[in-house]
Protein backbone atom coordinates (compact mmCIF):
# COMPACT_ATOMS: atom_id res chain seq x y z
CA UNK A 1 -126.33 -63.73 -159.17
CA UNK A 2 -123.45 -66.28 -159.37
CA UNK A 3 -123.87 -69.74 -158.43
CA UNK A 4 -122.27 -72.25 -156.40
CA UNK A 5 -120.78 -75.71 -155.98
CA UNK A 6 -120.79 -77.59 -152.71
CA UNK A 7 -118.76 -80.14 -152.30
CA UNK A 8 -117.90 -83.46 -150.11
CA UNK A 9 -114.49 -84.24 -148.62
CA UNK A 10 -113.17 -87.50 -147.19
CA UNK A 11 -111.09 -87.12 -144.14
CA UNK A 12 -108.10 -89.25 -143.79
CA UNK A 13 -110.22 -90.56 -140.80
CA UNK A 14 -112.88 -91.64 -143.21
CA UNK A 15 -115.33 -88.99 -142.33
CA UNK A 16 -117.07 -86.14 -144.01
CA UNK A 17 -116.94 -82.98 -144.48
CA UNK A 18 -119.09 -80.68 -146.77
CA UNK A 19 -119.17 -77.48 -147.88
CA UNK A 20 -119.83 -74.81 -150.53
CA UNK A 21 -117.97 -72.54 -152.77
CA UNK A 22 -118.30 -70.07 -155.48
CA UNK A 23 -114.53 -70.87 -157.05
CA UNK A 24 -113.16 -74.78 -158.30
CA UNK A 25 -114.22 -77.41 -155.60
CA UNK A 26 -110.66 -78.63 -156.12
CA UNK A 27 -109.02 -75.08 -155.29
CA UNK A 28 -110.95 -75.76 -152.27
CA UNK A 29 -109.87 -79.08 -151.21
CA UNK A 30 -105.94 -77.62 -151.70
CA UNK A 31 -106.86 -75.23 -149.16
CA UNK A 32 -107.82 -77.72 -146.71
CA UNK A 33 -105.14 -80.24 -147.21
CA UNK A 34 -102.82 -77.11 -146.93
CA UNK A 35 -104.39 -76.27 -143.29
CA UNK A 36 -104.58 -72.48 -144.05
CA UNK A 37 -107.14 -72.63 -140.80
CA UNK A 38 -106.17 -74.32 -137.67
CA UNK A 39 -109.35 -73.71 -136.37
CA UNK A 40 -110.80 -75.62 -139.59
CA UNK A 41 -112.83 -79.27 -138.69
CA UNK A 42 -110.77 -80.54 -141.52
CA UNK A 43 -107.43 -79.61 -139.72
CA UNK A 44 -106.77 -82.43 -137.96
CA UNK A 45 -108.50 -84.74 -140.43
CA UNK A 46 -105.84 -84.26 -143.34
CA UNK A 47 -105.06 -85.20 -146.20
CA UNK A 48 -108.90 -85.01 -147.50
CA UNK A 49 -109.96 -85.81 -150.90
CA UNK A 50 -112.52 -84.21 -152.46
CA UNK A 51 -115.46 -87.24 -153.56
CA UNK A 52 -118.83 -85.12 -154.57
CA UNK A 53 -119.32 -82.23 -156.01
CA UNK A 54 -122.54 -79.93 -158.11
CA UNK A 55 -122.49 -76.54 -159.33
CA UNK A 56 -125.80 -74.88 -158.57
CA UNK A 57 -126.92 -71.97 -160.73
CA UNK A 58 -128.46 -70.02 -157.85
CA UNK A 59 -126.77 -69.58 -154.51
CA UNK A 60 -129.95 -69.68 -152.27
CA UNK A 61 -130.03 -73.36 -153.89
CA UNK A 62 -126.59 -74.15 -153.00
CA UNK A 63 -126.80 -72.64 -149.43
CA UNK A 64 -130.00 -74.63 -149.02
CA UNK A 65 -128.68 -78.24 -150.56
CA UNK A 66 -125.54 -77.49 -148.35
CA UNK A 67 -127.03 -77.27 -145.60
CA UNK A 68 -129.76 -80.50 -146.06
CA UNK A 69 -126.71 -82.71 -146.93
CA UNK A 70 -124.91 -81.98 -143.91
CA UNK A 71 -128.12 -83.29 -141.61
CA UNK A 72 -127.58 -86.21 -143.21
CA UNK A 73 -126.70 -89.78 -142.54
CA UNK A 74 -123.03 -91.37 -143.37
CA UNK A 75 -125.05 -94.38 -145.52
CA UNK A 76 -127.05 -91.51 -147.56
CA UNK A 77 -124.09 -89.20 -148.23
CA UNK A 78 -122.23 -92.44 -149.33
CA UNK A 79 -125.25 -93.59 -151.75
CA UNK A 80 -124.91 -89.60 -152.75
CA UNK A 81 -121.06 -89.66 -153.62
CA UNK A 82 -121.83 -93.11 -155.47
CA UNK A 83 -125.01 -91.26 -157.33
CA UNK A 84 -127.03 -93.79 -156.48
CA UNK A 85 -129.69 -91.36 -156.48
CA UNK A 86 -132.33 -93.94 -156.46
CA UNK A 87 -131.31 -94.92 -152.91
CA UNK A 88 -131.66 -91.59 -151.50
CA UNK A 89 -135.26 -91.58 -150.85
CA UNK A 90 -135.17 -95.09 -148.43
CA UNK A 91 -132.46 -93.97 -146.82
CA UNK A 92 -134.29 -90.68 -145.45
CA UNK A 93 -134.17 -90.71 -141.63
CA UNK A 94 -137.78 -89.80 -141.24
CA UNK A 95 -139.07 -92.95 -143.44
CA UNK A 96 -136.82 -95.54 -141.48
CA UNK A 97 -137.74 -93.96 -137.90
CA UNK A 98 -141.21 -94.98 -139.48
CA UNK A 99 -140.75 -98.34 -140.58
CA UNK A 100 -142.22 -101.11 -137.53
């Protein structure tokens, strides 16, 4: 089974956008900027840039990361494209919806 990369775009309106592929993250991002799908959230958000991305081995493990990354907040994808992986865990919604 082939892996995976997933991937995070900035918008030219300074938003995100993530996704997942099985070919080059950046053949990806040329596809977006071209606007190949109207119908695409990017669409209206170009030019993006591509900021993140990690090839994953297995594709249930891409599919899953893909999806837990998009639930996300702005602040943690940010510490994310930054690899500041040692802010990820305080920035978890759960812990600050738990902090007085």
């Amino acid at each position: 089974m082939r892996g995976a990369h997933i991937y995070i775009l900035q918008c030219s309106d300074g938003s995100y956008y993530t996704g997942i592929t099985r070919r080059e993250p950046n053949e990806r991002e040329s596809e977006h900027n071209q606007g190949l799908d109207p119908t695409a959230w990017t669409f209206t958000r170009r030019p993006v840039r591509l900021v993140w991305s990690e090839y994953f081995e297995r594709i249930d493990e891409a599919i899953a990361t893909e999806q837990r990354i998009k639930g996300w907040s702005r602040a943690k994808k940010q510490a994310l494209i930054r690899r500041d992986y040692d802010a990820l865990p305080s920035l978890a919604s759960r812990r600050r919806k738990s902090q007085p």
